[in-house]
PDB file of N, CA and C in Angstrom:
ATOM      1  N   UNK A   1       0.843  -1.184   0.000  1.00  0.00           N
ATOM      2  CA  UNK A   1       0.000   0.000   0.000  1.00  0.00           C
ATOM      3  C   UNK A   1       0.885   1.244   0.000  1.00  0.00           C
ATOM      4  N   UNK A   2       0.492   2.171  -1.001  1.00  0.00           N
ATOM      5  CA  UNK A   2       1.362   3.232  -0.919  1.00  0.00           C
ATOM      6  C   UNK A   2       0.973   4.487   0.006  1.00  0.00           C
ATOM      7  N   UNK A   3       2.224   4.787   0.718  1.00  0.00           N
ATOM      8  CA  UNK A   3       1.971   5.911   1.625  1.00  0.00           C
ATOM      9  C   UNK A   3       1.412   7.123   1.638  1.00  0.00           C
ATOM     10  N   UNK A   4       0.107   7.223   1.061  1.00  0.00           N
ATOM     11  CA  UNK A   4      -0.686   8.692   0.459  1.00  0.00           C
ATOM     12  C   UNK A   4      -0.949   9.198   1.292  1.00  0.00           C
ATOM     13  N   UNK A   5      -1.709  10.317   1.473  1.00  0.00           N
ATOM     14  CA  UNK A   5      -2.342  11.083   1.940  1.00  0.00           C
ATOM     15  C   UNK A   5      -4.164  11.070   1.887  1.00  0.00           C
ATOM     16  N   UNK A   6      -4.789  10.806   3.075  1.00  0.00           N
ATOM     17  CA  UNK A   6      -6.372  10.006   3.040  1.00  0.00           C
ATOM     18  C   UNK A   6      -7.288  10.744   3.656  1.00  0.00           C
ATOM     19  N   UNK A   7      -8.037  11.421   3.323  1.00  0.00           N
ATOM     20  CA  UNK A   7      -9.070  12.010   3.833  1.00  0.00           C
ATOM     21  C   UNK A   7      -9.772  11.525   4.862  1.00  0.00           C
ATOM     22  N   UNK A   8     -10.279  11.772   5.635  1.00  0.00           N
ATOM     23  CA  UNK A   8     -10.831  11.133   7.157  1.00  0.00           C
ATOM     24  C   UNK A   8     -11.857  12.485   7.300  1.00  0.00           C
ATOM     25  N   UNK A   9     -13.025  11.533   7.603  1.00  0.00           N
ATOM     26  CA  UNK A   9     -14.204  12.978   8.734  1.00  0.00           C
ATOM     27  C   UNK A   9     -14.033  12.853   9.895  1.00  0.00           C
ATOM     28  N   UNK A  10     -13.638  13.860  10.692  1.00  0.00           N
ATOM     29  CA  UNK A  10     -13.800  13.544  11.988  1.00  0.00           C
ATOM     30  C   UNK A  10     -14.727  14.563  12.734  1.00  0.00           C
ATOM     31  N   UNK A  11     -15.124  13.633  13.712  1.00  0.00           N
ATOM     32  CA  UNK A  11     -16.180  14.775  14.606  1.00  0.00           C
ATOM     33  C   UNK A  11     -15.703  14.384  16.061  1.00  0.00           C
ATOM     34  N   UNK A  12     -15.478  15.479  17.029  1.00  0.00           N
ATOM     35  CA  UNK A  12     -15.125  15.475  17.902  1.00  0.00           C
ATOM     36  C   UNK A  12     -16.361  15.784  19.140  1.00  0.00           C
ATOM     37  N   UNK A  13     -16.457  14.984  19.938  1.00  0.00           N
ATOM     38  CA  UNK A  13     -17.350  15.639  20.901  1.00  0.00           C
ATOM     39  C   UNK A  13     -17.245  16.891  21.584  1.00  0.00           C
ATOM     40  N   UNK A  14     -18.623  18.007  21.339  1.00  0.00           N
ATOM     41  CA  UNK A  14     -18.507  19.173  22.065  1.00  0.00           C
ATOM     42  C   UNK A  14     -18.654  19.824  20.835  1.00  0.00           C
ATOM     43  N   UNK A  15     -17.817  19.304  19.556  1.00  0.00           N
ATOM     44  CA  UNK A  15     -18.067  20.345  18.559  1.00  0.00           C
ATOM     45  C   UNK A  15     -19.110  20.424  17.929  1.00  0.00           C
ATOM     46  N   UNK A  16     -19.520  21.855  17.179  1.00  0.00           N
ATOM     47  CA  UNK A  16     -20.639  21.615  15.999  1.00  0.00           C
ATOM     48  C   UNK A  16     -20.657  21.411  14.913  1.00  0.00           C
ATOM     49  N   UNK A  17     -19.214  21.348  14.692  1.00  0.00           N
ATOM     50  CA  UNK A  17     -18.684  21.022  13.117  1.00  0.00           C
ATOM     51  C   UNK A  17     -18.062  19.299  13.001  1.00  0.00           C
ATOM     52  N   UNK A  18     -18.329  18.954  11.838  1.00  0.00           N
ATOM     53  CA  UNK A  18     -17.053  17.724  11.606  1.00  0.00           C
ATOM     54  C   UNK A  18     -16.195  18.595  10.526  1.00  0.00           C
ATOM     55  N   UNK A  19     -15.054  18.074  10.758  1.00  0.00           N
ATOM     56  CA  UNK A  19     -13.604  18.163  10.457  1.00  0.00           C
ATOM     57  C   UNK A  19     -13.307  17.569   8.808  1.00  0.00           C
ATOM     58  N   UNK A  20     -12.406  17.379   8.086  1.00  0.00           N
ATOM     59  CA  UNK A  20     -11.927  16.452   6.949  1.00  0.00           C
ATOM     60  C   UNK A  20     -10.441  16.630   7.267  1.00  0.00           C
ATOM     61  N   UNK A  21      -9.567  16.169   8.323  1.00  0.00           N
ATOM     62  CA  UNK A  21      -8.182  15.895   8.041  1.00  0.00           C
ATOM     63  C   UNK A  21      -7.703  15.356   7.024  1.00  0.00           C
ATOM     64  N   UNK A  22      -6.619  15.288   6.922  1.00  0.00           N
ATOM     65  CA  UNK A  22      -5.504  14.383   5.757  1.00  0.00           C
ATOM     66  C   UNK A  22      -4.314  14.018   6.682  1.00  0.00           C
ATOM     67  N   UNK A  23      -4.025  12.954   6.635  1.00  0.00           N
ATOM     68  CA  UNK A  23      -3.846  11.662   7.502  1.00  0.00           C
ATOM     69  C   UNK A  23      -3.292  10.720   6.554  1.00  0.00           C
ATOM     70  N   UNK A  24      -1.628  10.297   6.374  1.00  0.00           N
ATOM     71  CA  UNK A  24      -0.685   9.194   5.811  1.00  0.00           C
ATOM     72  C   UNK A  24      -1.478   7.898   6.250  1.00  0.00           C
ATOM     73  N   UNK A  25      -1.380   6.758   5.838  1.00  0.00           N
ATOM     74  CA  UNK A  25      -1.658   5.494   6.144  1.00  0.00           C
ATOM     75  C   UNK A  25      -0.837   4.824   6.845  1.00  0.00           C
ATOM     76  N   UNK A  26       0.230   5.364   7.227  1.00  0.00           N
ATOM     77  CA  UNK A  26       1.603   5.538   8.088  1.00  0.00           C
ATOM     78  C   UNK A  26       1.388   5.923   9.496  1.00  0.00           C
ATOM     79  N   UNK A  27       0.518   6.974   9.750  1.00  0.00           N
ATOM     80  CA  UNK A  27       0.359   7.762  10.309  1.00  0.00           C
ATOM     81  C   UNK A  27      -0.044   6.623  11.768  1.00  0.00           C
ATOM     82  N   UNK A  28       0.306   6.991  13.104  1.00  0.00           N
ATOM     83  CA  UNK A  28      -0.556   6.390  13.984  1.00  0.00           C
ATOM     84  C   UNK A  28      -1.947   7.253  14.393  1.00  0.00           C
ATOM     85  N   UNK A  29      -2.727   6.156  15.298  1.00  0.00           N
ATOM     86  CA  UNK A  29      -4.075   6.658  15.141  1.00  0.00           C
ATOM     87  C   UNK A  29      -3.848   7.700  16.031  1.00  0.00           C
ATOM     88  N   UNK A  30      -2.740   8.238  17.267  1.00  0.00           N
ATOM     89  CA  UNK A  30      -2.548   9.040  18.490  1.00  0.00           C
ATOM     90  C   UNK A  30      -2.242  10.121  17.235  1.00  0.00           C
ATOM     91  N   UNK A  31      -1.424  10.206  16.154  1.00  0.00           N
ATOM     92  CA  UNK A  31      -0.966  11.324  15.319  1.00  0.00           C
ATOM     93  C   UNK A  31      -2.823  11.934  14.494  1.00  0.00           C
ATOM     94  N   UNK A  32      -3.241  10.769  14.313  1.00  0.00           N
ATOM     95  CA  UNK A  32      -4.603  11.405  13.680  1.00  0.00           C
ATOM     96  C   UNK A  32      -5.663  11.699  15.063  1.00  0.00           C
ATOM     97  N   UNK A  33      -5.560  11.829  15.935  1.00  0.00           N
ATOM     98  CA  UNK A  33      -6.028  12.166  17.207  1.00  0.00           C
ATOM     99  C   UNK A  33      -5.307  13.717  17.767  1.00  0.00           C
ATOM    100  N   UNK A  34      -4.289  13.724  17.406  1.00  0.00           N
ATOM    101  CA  UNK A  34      -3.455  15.143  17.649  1.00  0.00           C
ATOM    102  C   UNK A  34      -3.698  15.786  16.738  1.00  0.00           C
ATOM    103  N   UNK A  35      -4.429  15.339  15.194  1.00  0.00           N
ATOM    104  CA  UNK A  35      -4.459  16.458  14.505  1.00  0.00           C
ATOM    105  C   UNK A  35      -6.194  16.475  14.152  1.00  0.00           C
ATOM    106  N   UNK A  36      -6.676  15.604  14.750  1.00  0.00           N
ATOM    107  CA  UNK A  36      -8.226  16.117  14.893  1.00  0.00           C
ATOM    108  C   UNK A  36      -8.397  17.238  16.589  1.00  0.00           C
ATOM    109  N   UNK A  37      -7.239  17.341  17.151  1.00  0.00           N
ATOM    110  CA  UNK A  37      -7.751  17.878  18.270  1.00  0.00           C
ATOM    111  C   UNK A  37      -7.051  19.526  17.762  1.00  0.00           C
ATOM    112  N   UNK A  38      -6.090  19.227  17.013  1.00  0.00           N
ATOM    113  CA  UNK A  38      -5.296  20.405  16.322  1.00  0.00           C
ATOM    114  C   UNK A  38      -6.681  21.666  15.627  1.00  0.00           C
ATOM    115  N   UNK A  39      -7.369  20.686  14.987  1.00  0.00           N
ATOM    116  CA  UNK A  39      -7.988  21.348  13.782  1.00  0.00           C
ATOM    117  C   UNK A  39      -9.138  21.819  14.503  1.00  0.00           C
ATOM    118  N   UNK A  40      -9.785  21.357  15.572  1.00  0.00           N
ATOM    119  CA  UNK A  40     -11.002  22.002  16.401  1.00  0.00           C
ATOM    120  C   UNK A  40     -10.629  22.683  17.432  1.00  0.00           C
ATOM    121  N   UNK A  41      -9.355  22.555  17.874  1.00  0.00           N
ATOM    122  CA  UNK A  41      -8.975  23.713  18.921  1.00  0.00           C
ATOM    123  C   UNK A  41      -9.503  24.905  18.886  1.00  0.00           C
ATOM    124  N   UNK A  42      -9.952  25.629  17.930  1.00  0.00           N
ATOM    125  CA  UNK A  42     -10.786  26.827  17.975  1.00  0.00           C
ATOM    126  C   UNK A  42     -11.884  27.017  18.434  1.00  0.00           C
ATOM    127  N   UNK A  43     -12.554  25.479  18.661  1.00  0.00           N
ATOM    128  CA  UNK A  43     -13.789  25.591  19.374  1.00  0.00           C
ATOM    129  C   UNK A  43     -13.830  24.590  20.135  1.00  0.00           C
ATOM    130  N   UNK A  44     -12.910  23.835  20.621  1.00  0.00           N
ATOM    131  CA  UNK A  44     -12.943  22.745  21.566  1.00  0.00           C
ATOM    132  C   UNK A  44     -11.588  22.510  22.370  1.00  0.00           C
ATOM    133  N   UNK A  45     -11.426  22.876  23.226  1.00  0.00           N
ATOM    134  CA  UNK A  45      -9.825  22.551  24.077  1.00  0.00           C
ATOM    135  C   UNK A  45      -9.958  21.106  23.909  1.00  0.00           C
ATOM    136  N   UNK A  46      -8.337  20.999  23.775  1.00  0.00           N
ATOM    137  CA  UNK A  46      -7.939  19.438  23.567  1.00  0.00           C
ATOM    138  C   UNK A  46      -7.793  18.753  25.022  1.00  0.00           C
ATOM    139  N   UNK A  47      -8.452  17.433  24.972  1.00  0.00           N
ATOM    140  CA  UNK A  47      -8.788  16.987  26.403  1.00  0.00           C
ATOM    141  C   UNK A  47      -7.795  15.372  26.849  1.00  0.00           C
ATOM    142  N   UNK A  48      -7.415  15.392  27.352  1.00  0.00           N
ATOM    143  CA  UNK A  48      -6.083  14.557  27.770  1.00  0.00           C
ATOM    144  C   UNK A  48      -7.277  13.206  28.033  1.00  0.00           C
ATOM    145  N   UNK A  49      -6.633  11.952  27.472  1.00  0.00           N
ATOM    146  CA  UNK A  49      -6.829  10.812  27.266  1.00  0.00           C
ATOM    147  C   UNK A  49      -8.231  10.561  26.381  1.00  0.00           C
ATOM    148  N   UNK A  50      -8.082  11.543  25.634  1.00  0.00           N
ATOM    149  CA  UNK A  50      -9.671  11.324  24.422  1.00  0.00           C
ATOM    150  C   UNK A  50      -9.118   9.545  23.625  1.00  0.00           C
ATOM    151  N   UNK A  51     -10.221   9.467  22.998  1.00  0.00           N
ATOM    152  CA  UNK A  51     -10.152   7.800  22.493  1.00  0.00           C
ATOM    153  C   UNK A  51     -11.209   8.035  20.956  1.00  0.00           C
ATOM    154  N   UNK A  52     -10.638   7.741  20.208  1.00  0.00           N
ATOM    155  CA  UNK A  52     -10.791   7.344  18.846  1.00  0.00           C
ATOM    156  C   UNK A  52     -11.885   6.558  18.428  1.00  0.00           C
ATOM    157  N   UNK A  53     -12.701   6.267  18.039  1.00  0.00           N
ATOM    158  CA  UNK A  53     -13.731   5.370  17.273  1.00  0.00           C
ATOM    159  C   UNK A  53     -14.341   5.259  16.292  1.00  0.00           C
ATOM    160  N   UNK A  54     -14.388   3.860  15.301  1.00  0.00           N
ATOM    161  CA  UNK A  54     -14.566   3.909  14.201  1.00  0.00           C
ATOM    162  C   UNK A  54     -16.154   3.142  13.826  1.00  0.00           C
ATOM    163  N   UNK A  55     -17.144   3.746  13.994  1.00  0.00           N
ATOM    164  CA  UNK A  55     -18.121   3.093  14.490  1.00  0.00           C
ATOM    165  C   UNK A  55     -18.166   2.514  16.113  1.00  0.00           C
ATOM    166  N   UNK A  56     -18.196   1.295  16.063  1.00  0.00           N
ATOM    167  CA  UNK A  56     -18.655   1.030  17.182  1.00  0.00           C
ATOM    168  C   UNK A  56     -17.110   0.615  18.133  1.00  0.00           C
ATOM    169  N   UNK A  57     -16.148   0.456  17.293  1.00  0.00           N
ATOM    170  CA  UNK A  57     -14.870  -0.117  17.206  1.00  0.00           C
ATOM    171  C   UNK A  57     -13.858   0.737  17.995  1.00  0.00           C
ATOM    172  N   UNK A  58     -12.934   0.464  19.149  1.00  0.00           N
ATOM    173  CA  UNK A  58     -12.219   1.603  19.300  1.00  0.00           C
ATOM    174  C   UNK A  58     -11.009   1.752  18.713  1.00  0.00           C
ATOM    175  N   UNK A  59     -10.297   2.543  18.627  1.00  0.00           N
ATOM    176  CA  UNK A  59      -8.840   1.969  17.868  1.00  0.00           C
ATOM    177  C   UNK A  59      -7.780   2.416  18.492  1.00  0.00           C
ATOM    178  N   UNK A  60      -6.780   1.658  18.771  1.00  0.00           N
ATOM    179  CA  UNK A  60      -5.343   1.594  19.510  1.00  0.00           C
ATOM    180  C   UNK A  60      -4.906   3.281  18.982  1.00  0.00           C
ATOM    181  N   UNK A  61      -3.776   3.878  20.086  1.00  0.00           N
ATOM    182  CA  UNK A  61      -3.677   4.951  19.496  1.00  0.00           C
ATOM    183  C   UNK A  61      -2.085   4.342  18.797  1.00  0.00           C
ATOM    184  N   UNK A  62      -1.513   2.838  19.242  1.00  0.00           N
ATOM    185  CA  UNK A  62      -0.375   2.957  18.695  1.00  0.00           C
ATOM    186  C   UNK A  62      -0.705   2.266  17.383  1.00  0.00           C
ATOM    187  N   UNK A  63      -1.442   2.195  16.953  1.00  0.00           N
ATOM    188  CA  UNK A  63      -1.481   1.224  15.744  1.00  0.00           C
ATOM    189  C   UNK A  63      -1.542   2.640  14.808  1.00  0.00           C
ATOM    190  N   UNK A  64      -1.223   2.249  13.043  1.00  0.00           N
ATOM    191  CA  UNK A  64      -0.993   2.729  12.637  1.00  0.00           C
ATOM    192  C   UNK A  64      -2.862   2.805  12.068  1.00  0.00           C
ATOM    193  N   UNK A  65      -2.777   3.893  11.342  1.00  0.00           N
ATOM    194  CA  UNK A  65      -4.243   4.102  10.467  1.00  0.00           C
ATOM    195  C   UNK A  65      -4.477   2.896   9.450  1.00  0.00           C
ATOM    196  N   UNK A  66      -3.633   2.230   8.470  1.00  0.00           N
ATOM    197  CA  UNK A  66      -3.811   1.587   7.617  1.00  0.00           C
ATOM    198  C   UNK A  66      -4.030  -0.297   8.413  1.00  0.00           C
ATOM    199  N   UNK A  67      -3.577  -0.222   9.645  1.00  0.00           N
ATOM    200  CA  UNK A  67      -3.454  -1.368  10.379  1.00  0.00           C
ATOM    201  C   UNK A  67      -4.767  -1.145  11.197  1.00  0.00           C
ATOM    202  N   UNK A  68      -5.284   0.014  11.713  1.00  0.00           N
ATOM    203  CA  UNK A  68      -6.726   0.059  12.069  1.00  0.00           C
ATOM    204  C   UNK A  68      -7.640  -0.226  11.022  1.00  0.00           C
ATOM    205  N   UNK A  69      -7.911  -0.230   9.529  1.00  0.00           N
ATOM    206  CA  UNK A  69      -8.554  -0.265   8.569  1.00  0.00           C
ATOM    207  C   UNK A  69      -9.133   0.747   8.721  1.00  0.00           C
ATOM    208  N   UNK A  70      -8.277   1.661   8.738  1.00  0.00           N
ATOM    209  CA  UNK A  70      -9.173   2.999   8.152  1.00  0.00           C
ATOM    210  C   UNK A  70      -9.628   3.158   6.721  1.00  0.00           C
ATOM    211  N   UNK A  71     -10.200   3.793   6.240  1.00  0.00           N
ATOM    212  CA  UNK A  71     -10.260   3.657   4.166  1.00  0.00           C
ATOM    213  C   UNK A  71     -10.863   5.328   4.204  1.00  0.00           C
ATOM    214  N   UNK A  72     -10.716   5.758   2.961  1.00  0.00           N
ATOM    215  CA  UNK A  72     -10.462   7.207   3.069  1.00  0.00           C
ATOM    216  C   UNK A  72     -12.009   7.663   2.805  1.00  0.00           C
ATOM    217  N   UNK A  73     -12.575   8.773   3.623  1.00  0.00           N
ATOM    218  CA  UNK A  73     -13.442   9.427   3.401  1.00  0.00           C
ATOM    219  C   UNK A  73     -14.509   8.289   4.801  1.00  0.00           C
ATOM    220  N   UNK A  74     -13.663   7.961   5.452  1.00  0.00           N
ATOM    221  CA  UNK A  74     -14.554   7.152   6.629  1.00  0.00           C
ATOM    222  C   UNK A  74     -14.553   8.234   7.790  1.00  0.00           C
ATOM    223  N   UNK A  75     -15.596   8.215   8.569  1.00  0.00           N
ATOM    224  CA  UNK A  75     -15.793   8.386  10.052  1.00  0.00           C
ATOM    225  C   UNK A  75     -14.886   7.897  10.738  1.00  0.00           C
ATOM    226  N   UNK A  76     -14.608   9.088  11.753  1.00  0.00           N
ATOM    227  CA  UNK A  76     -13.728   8.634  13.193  1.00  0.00           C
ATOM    228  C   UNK A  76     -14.712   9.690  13.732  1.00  0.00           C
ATOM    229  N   UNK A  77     -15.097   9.036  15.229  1.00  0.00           N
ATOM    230  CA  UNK A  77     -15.294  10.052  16.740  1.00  0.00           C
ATOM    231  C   UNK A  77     -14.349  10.128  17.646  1.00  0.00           C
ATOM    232  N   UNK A  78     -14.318  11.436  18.027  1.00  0.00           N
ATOM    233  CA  UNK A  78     -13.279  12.016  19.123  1.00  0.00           C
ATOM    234  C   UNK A  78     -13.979  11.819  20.595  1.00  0.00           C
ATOM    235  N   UNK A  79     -13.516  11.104  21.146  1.00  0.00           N
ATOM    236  CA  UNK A  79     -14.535  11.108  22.685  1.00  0.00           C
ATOM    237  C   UNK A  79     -13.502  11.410  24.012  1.00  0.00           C
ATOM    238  N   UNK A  80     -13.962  12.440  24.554  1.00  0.00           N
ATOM    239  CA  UNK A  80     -12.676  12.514  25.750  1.00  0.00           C
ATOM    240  C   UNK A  80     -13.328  11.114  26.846  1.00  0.00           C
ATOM    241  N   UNK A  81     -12.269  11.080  27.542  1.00  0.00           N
ATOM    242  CA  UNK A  81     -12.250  10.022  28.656  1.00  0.00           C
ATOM    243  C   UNK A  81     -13.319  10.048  29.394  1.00  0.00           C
ATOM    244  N   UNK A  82     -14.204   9.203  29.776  1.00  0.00           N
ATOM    245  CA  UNK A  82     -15.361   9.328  30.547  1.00  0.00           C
ATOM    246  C   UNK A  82     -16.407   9.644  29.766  1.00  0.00           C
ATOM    247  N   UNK A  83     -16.316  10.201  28.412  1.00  0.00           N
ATOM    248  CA  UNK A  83     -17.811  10.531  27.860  1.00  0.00           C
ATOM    249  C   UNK A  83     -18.283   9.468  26.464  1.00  0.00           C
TER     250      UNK A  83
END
């Protein structure tokens, strides 16, 4: 698989917007978690131990995106700890 660049929606809890990062297949899921918290920082402080989900699925933050089966133009939720 070649190392592109993959579109992802993300929606973070708290916000009113979803997001469209771009995200390597390389990338780990903690790096696409730092840059979904990057891109809503304007309307959401970034919240220490948030957790990733792909549907119902959670995903490791050390695994990489292409080893989570991410596929491009999919859903991720941002959920801080406890919610």
């Amino acid at each position: 698989m070649k190392d592109v660049l993959m579109p992802l929606y993300g929606f973070v809890r708290g916000d009113t917007l979803g997001v469209l990062v771009l995200v390597r297949a390389s990338d780990s899921v903690g790096t696409l978690i730092d840059t979904l918290e990057q891109a809503t920082a304007v309307r959401v402080a970034p919240r220490p131990q948030a957790r990733l989900f792909a549907g119902e699925r959670e995903l490791d933050r050390a695994s990489t995106v292409a080893a989570a089966g991410l596929s491009a133009l999919e859903r991720v939720d941002l959920v801080p700890e406890g919610g």
